[in-house]
Protein backbone atom coordinates (compact mmCIF):
# COMPACT_ATOMS: atom_id res chain seq x y z
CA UNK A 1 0.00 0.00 0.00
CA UNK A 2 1.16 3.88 -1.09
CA UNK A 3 0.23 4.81 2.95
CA UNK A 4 -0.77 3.29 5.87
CA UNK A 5 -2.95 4.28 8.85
CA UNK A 6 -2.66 1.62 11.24
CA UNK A 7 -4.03 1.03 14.81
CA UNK A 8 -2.84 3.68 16.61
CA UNK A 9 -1.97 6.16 14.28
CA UNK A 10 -5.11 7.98 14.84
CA UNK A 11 -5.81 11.85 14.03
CA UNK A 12 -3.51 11.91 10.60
CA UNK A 13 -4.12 14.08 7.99
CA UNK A 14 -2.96 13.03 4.88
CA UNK A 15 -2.69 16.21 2.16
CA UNK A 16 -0.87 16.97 -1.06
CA UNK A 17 0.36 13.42 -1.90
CA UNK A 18 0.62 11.75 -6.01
CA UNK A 19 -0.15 8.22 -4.58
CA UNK A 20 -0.16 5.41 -7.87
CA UNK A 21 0.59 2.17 -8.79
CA UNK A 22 0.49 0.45 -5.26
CA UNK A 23 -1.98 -2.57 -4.00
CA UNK A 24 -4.18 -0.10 -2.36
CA UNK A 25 -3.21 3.93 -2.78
CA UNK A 26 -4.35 5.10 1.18
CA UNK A 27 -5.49 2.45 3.58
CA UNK A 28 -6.96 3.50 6.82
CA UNK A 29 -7.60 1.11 10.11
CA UNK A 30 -7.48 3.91 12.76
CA UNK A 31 -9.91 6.64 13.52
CA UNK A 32 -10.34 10.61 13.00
CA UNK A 33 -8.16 11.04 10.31
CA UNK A 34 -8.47 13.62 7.44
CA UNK A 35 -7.54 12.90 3.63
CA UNK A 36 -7.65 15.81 2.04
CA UNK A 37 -5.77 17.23 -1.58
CA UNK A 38 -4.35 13.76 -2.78
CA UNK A 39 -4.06 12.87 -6.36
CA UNK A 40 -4.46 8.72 -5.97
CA UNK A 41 -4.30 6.56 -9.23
CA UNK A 42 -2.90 9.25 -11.59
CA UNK A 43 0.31 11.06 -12.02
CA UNK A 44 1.78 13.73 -10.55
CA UNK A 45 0.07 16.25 -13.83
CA UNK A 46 -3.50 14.75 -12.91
CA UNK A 47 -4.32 13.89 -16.31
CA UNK A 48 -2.48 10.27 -16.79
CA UNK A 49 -4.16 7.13 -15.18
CA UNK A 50 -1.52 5.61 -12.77
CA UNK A 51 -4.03 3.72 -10.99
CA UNK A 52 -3.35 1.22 -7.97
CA UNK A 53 -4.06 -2.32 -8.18
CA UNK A 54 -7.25 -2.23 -5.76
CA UNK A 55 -8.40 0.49 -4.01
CA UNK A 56 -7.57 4.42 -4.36
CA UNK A 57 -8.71 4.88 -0.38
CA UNK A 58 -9.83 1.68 1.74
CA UNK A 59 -11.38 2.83 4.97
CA UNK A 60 -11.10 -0.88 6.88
CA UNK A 61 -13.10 -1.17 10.28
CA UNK A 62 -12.05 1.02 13.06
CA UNK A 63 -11.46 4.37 10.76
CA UNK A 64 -14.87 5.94 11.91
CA UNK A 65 -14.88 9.80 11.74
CA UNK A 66 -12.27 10.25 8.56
CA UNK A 67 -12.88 12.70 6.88
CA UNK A 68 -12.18 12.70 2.88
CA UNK A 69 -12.16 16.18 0.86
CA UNK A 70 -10.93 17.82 -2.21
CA UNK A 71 -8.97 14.71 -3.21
CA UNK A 72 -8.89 13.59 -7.05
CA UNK A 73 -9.56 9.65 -7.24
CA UNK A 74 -8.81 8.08 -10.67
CA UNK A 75 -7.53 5.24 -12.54
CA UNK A 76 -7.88 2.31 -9.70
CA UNK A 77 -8.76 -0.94 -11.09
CA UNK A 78 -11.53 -1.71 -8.47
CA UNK A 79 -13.00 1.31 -6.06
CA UNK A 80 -12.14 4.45 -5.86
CA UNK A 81 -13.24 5.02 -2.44
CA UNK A 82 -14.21 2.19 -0.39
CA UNK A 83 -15.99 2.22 2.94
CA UNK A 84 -15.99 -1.35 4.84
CA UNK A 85 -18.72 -2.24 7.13
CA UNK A 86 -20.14 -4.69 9.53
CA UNK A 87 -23.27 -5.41 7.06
């Protein structure tokens, strides 16, 4: 994965980042963190597909209360944002 939240690593914010051509771009397991001005599965210009292999932005269980804004999602080959849940 292009970054990591794990347990513990709660109250990140994540801004300004090209993040392409990982297994998932941003992957989140902790909460109240903030994802904000990313370009994730395209180059660094924004107009070139550079997608990762799964997900641009995985929110796993436990990342309640992340907050994702102003970010440019392109290009992955399955979701570009995916939120898991308990259903």
């Amino acid at each position: 994965d292009g970054i990591v939240c794990d347990r513990g690593s709660s109250n990140t914010t994540i801004s300004n980042n090209t993040v392409s051509g990982n297994a998932c771009g941003i992957r989140l397991y902790s909460p109240n963190n903030r994802v904000q001005g990313n370009l994730i599965g395209l180059d660094v210009t924004g107009s070139t597909a550079a997608g990762n292999m799964h997900d641009g932005i995985l929110c796993d269980l436990g990342s309640d209360h992340t907050v994702i804004v102003n970010n440019v999602v392109s290009g992955n080959r399955r979701t570009g944002v995916y939120l898991e849940s308990l259903n």
